[in-house]
N, C-alpha and C. Protein backbone atom coordinates (compact mmCIF):
# COMPACT_ATOMS: atom_id res chain seq x y z
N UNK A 1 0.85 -1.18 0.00
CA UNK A 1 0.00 0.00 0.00
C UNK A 1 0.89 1.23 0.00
N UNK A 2 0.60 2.36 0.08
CA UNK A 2 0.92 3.55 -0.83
C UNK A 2 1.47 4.34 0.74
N UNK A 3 0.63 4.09 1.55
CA UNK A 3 0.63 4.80 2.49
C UNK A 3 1.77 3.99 3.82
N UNK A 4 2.59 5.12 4.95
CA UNK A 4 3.78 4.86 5.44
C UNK A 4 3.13 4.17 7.20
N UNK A 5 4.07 3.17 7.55
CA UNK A 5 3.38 2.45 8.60
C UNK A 5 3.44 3.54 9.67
N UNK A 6 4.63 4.01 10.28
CA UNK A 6 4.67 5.09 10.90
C UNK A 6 3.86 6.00 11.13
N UNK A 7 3.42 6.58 10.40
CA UNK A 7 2.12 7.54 10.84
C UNK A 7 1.18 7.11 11.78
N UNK A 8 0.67 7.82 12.68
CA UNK A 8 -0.29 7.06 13.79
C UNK A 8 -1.31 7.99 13.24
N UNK A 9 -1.98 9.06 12.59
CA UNK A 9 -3.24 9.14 11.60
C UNK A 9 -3.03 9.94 10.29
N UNK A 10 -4.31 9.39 9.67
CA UNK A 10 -4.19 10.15 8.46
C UNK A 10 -5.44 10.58 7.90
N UNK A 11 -5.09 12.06 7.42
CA UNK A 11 -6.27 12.84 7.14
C UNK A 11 -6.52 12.85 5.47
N UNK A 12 -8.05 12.96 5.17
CA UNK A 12 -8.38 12.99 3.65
C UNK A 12 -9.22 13.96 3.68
N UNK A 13 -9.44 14.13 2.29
CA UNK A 13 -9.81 14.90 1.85
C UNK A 13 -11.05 14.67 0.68
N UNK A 14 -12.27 15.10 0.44
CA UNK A 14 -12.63 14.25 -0.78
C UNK A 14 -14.01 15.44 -1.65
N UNK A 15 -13.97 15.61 -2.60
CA UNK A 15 -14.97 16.73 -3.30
C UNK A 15 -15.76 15.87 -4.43
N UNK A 16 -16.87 16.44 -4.29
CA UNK A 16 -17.41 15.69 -5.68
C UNK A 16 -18.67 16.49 -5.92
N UNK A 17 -19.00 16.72 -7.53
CA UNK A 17 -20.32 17.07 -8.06
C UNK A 17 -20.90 16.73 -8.90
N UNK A 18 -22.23 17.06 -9.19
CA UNK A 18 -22.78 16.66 -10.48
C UNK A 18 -23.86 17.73 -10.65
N UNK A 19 -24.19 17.45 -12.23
CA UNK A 19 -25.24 18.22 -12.49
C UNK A 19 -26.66 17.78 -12.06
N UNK A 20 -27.92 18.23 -11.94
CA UNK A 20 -28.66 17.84 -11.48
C UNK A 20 -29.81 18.01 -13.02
N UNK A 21 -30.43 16.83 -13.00
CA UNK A 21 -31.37 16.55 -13.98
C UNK A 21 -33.02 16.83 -13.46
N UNK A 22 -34.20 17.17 -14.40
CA UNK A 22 -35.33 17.00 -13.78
C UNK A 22 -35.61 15.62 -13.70
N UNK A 23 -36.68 15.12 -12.79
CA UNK A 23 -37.43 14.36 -12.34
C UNK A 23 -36.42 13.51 -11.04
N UNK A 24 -37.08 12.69 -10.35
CA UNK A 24 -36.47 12.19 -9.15
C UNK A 24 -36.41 10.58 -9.52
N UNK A 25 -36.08 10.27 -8.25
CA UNK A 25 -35.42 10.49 -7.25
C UNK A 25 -34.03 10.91 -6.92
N UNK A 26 -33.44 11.34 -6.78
CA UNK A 26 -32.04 11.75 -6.02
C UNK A 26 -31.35 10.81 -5.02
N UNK A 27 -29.90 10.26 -5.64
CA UNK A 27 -29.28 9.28 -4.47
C UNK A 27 -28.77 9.41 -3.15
N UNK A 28 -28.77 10.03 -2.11
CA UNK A 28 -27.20 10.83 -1.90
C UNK A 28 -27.36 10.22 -0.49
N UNK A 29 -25.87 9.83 0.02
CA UNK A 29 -25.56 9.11 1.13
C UNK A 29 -26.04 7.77 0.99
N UNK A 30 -26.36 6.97 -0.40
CA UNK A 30 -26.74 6.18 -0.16
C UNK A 30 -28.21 5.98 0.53
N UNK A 31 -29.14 6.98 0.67
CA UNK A 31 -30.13 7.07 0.46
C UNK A 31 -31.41 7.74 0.00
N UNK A 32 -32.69 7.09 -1.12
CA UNK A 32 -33.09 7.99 -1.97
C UNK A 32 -34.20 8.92 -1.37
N UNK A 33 -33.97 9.98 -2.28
CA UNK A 33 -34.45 11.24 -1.79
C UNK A 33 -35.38 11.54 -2.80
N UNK A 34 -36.75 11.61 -2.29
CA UNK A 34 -37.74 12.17 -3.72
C UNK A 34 -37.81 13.13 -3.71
N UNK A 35 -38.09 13.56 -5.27
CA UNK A 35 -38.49 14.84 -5.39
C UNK A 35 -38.20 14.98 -7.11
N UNK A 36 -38.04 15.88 -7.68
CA UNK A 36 -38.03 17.32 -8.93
C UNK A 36 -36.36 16.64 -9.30
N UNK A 37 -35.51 15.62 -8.34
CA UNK A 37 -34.14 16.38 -9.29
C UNK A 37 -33.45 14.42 -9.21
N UNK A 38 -32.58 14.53 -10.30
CA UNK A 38 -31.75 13.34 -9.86
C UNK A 38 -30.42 13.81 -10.35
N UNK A 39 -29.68 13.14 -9.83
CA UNK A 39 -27.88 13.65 -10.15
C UNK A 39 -27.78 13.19 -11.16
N UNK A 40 -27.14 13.39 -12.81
CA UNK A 40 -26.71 12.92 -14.04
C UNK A 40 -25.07 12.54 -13.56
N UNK A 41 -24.84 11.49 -13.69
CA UNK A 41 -23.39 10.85 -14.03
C UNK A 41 -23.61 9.55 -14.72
N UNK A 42 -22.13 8.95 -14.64
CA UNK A 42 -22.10 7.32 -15.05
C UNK A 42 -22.64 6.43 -14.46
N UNK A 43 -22.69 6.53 -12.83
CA UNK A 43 -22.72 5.21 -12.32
C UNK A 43 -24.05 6.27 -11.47
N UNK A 44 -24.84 5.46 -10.39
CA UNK A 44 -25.72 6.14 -9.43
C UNK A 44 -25.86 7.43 -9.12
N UNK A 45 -24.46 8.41 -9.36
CA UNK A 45 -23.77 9.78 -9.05
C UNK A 45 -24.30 10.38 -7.45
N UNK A 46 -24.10 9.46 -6.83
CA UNK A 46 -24.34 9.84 -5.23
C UNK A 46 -22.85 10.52 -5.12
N UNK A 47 -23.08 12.09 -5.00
CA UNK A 47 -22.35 12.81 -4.81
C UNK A 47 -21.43 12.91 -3.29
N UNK A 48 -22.11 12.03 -2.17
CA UNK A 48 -21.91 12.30 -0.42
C UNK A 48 -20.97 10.65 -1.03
N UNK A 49 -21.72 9.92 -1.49
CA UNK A 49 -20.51 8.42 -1.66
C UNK A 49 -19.10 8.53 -2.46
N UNK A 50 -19.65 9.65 -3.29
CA UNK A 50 -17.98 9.81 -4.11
C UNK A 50 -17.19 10.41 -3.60
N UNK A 51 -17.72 11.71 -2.85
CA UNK A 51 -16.87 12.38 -1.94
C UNK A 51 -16.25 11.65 -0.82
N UNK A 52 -17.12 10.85 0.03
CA UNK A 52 -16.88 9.74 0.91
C UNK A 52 -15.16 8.66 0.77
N UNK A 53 -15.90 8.42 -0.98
CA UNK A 53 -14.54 6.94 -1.48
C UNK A 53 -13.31 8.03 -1.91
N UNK A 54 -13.56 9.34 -2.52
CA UNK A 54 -11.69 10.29 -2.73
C UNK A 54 -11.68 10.80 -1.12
N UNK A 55 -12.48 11.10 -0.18
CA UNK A 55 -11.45 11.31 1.44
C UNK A 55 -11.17 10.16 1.96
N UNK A 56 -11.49 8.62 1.73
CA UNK A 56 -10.72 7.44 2.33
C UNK A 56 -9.59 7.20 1.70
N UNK A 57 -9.53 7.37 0.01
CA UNK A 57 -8.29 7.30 -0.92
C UNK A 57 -7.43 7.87 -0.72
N UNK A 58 -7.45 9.09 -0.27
CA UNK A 58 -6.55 10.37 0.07
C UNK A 58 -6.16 10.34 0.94
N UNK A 59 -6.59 9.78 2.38
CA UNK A 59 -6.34 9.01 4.00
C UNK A 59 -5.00 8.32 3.30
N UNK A 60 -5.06 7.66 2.34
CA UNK A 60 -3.92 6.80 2.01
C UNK A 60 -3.55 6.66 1.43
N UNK A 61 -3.19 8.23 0.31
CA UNK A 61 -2.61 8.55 -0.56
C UNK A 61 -2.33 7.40 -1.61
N UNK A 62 -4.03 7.07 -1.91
CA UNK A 62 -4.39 5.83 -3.07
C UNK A 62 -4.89 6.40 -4.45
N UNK A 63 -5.36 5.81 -4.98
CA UNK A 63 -5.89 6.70 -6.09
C UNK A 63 -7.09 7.40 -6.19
N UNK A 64 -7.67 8.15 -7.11
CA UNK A 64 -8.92 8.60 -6.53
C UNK A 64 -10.30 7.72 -7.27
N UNK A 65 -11.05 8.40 -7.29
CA UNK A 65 -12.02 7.27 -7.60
C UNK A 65 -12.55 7.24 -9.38
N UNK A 66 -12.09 7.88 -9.95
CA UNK A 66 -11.35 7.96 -11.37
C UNK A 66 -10.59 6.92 -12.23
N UNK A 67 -9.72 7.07 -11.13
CA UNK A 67 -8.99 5.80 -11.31
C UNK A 67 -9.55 4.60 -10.91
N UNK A 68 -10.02 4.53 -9.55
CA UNK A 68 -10.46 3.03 -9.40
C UNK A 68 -11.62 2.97 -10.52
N UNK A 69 -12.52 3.64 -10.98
CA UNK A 69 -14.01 3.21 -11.12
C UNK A 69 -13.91 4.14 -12.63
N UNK A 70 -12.99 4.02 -13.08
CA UNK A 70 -13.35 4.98 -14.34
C UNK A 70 -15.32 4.95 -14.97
N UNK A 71 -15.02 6.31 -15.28
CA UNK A 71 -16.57 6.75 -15.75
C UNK A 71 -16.52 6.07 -17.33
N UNK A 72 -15.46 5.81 -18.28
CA UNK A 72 -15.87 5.40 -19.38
C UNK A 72 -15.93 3.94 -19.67
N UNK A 73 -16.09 2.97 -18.04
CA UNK A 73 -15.97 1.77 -18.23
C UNK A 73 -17.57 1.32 -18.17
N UNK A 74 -17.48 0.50 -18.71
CA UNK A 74 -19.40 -0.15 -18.91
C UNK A 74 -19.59 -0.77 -18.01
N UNK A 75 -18.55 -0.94 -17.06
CA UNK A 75 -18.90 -1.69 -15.90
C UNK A 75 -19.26 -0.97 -14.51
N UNK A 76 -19.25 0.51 -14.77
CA UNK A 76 -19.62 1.25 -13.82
C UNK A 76 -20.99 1.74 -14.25
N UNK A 77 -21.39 1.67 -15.43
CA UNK A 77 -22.41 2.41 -15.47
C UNK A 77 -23.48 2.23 -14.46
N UNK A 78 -24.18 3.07 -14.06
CA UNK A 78 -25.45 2.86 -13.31
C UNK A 78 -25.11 1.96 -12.14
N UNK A 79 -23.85 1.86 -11.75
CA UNK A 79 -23.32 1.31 -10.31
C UNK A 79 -23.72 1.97 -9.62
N UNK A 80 -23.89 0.96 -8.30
CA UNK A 80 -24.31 1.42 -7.32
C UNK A 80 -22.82 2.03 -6.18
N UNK A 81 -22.74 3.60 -5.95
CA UNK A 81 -21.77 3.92 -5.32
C UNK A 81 -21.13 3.61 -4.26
N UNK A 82 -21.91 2.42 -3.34
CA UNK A 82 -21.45 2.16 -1.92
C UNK A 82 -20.42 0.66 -2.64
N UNK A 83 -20.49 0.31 -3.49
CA UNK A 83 -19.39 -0.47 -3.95
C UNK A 83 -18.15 0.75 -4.18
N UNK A 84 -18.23 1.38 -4.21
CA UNK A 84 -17.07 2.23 -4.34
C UNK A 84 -16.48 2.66 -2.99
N UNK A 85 -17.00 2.96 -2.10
CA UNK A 85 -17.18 3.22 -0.22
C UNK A 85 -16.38 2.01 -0.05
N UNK A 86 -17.05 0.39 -0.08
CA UNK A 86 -16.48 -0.86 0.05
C UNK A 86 -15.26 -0.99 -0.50
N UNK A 87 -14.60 -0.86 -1.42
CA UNK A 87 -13.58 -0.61 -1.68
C UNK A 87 -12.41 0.12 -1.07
N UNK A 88 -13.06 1.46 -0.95
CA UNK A 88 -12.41 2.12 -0.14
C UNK A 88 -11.48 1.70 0.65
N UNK A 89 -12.73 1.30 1.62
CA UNK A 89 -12.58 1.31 3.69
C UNK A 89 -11.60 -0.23 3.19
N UNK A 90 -12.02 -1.37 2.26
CA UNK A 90 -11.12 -2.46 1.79
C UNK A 90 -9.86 -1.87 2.64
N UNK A 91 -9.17 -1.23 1.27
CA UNK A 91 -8.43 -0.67 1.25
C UNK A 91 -7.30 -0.32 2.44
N UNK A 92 -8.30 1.39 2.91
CA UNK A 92 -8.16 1.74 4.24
C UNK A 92 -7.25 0.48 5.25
N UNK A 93 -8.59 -0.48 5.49
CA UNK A 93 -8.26 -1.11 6.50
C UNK A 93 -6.64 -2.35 5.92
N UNK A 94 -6.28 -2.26 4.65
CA UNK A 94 -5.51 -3.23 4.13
C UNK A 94 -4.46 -2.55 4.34
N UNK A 95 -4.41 -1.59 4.43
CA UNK A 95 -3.06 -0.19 5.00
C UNK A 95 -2.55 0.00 6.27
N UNK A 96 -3.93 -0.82 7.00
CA UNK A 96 -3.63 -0.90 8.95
C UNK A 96 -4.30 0.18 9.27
N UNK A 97 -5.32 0.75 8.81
CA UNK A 97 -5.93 1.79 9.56
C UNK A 97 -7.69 1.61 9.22
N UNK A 98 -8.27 2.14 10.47
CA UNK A 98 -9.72 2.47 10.87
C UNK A 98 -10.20 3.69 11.12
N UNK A 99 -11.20 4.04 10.65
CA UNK A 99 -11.71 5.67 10.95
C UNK A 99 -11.75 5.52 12.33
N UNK A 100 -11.44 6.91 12.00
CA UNK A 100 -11.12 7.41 13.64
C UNK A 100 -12.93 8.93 13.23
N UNK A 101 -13.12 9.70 12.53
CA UNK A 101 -13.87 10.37 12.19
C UNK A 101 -14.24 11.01 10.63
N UNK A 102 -15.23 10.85 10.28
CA UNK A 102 -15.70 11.58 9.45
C UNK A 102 -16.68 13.21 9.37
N UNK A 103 -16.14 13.93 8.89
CA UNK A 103 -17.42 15.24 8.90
C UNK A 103 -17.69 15.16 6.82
N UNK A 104 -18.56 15.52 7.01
CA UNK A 104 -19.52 16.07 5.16
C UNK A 104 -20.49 17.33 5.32
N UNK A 105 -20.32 17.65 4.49
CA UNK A 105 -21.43 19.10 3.88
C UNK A 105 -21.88 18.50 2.99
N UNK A 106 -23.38 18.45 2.43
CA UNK A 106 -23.70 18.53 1.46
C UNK A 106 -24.33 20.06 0.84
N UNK A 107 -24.07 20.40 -0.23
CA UNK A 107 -24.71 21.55 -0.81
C UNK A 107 -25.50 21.34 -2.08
N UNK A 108 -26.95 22.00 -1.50
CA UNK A 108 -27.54 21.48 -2.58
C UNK A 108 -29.04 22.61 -2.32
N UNK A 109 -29.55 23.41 -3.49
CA UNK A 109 -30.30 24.19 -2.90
C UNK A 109 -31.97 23.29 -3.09
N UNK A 110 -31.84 22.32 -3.71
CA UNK A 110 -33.22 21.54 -3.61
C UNK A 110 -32.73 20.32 -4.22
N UNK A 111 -33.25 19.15 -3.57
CA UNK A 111 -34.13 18.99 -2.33
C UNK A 111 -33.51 19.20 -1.11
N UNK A 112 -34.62 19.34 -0.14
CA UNK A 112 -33.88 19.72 1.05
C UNK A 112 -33.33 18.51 1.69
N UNK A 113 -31.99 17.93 2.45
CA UNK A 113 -31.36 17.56 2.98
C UNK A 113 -32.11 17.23 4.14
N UNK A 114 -32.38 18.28 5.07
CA UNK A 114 -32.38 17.94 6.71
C UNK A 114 -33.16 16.96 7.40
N UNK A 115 -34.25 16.65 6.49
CA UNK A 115 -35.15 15.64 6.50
C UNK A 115 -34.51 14.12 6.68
N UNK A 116 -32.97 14.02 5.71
CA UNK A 116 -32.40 12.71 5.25
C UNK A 116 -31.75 12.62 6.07
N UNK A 117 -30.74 13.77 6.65
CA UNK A 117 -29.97 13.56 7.40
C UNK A 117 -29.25 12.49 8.23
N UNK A 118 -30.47 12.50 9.18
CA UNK A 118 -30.25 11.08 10.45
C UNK A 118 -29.76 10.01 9.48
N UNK A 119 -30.81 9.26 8.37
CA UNK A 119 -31.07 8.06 7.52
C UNK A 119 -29.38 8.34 6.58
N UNK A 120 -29.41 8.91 6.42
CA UNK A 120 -27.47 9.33 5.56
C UNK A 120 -26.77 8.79 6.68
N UNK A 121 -26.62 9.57 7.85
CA UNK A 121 -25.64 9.49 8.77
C UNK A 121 -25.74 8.11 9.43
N UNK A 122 -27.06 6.94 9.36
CA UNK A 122 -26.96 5.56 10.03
C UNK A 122 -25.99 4.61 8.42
N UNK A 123 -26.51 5.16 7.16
CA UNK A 123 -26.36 4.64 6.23
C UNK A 123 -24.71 4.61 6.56
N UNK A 124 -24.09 5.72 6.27
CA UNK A 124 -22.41 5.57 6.05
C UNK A 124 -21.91 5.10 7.55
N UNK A 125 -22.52 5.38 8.43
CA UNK A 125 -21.80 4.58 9.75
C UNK A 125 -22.05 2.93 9.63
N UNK A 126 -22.92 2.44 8.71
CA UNK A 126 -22.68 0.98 8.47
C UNK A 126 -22.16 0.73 7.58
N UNK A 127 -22.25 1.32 6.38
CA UNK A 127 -21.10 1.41 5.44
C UNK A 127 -19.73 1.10 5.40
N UNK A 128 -19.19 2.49 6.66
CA UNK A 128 -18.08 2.81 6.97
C UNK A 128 -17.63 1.48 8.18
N UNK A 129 -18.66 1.08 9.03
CA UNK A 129 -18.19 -0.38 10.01
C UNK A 129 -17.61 0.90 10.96
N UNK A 130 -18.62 2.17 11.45
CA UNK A 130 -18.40 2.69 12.41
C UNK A 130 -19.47 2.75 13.28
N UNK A 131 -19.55 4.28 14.07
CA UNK A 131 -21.13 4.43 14.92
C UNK A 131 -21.44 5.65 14.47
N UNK A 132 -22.73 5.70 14.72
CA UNK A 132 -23.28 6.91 14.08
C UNK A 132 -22.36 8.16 14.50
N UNK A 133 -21.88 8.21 15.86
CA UNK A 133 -21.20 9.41 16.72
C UNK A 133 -20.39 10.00 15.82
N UNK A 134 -19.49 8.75 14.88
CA UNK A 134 -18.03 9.40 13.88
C UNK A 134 -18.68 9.91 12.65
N UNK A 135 -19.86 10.05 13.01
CA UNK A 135 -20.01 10.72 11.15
C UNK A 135 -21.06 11.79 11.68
N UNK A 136 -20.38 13.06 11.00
CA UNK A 136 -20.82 14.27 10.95
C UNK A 136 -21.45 14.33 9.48
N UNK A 137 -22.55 15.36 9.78
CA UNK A 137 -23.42 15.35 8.17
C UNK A 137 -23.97 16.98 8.59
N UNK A 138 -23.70 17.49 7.66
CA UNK A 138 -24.79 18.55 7.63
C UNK A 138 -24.77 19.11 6.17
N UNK A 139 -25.88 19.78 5.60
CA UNK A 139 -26.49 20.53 4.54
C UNK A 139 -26.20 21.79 4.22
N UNK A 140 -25.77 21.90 3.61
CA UNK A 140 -26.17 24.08 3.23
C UNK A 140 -26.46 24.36 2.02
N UNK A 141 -27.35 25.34 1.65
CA UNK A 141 -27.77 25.90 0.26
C UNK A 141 -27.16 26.74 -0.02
N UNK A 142 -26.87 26.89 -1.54
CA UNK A 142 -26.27 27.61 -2.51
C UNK A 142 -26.56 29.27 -2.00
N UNK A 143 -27.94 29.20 -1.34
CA UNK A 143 -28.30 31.06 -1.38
C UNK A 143 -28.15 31.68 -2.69
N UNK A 144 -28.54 30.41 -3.44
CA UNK A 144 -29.02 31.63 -4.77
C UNK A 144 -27.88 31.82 -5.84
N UNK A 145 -26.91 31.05 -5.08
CA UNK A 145 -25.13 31.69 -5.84
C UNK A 145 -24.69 30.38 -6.27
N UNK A 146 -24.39 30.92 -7.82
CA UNK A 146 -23.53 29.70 -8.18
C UNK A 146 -24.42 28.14 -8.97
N UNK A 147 -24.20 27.62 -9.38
CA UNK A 147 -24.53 26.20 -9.95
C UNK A 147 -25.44 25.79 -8.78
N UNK A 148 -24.97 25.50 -7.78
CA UNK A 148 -26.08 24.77 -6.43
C UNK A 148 -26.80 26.01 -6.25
N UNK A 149 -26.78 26.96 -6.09
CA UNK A 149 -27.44 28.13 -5.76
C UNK A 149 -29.02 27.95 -6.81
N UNK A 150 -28.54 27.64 -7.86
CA UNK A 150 -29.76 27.45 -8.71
C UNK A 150 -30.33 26.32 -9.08
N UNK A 151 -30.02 25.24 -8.45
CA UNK A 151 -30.67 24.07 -7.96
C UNK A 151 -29.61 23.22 -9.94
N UNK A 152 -28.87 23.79 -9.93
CA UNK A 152 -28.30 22.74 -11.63
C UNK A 152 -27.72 21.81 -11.20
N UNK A 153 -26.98 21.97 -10.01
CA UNK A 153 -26.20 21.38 -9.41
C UNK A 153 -25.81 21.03 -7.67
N UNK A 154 -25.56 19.80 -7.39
CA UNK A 154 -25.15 19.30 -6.16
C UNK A 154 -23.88 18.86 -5.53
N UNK A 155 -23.00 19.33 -4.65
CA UNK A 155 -21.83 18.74 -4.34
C UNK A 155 -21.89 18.21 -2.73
N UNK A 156 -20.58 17.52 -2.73
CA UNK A 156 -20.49 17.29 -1.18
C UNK A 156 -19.15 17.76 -0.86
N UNK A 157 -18.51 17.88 0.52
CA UNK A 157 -17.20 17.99 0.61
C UNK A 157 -17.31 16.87 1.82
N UNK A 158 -16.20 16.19 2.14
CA UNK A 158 -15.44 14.92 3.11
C UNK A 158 -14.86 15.14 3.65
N UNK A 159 -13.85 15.50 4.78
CA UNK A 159 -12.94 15.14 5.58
C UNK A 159 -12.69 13.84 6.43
N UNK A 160 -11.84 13.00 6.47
CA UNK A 160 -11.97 11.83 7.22
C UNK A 160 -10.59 11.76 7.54
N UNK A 161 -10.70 11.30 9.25
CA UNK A 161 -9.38 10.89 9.66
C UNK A 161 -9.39 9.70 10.00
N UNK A 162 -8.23 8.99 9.85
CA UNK A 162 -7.88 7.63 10.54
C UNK A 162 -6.77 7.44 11.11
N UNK A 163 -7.20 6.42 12.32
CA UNK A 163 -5.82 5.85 12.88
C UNK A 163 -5.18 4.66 13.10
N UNK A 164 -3.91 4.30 13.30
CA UNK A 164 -3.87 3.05 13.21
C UNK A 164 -4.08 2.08 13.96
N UNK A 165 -4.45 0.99 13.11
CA UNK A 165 -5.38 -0.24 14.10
C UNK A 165 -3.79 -0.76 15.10
C-alpha cells in the first residue's frame, strides 16, 4: 500500500459534483431522496458516496475514484456507489488503519437535505463499520449563488481521519 506504517493518523480529503437533472429520485448518502431532481453521471452519481470513497483514498494517498471506477468503463455504469465506499474502507483497512472520524457538507439548494440527514448518517456509519457518533453530516444551500445556488447542481465535501489499528 501507498501509504507509510509510521504515521499514527491520516487525514483525507474528498470533493465531488454533479449536475442535477429534472425528475427524481435523487441518491445521496446512499439514500433515496424524492423529489423534482436526480444527479446525471455514469454510475448512481451519489455525490456524499464519491466524496466519501476520494477522502478514504486520500487518508492513504491511493488513487482517486477515477482511477479506481473509471466513468468510461461499462462496468460502472449505473453502479451502485457504496461499492465504491467498500472498496475504499477495503483498502483503508488493508493499510492498517480504521476511521477514527468523518465530517460532510452537502450543498444542494433543492431537495432539502435535513429531513435525510439522520437516515445518511446511520447509512455511512454501516457502510463505513463505524457508529453513528463518527459521522458528521450537515447541509447548506447555494443562497441563490452559483450552480447549487440554482438548484443545476449538487456537491459534497469529506474530511476523514484515521488511525492506526
Amino acid at each position: 500500500m501507498t501509504s507509510s506504517p509510521s504515521l499514527a493518523f491520516r487525514i483525507g480529503l474528498g470533493y465531488d459534483s454533479h449536475r442535477l437533472g429534472e425528475s427524481g429520485p435523487l441518491r445521496v448518502g446512499g439514500v433515496e431522496i424524492p423529489g423534482d431532481f436526480h444527479a446525471i453521471g455514469h454510475s448512481d452519481a451519489d455525490v456524499l458516496l464519491h466524496a466519501v470513497t476520494d477522502a478514504l483514498m486520500g487518508a492513504i494517498a491511493g488513487p482517486d475514484i477515477g482511477r479506481l471506477f473509471p466513468d468510461d468503463a461499462e462496468v460502472n455504469r449505473d453502479r451502485d456507489s457504496r461499492d465504491f465506499v467498500v472498496e475504499a474502507l477495503r483498502r483503508v483497512q488493508a493499510a492498517g488503519y480504521q476511521i477514527n472520524n468523518l465530517d460532510a457538507v452537502i450543498l444542494a439548494q433543492k431537495p432539502k437535505m435535513a429531513p435525510h440527514i439522520d437516515s445518511m448518517r446511520e447509512t455511512l456509519a454501516e457502510m463505513l463499520q463505524t457508529s453513528v457518533e463518527q459521522v458528521g453530516l450537515k447541509a447548506k444551500t447555494g443562497e441563490g449563488v452559483d450552480a447549487v445556488g440554482r438548484s443545476e447542481a449538487i456537491a459534497a465535501r469529506v474530511v476523514v481521519m484515521l488511525h492506526r489499528r
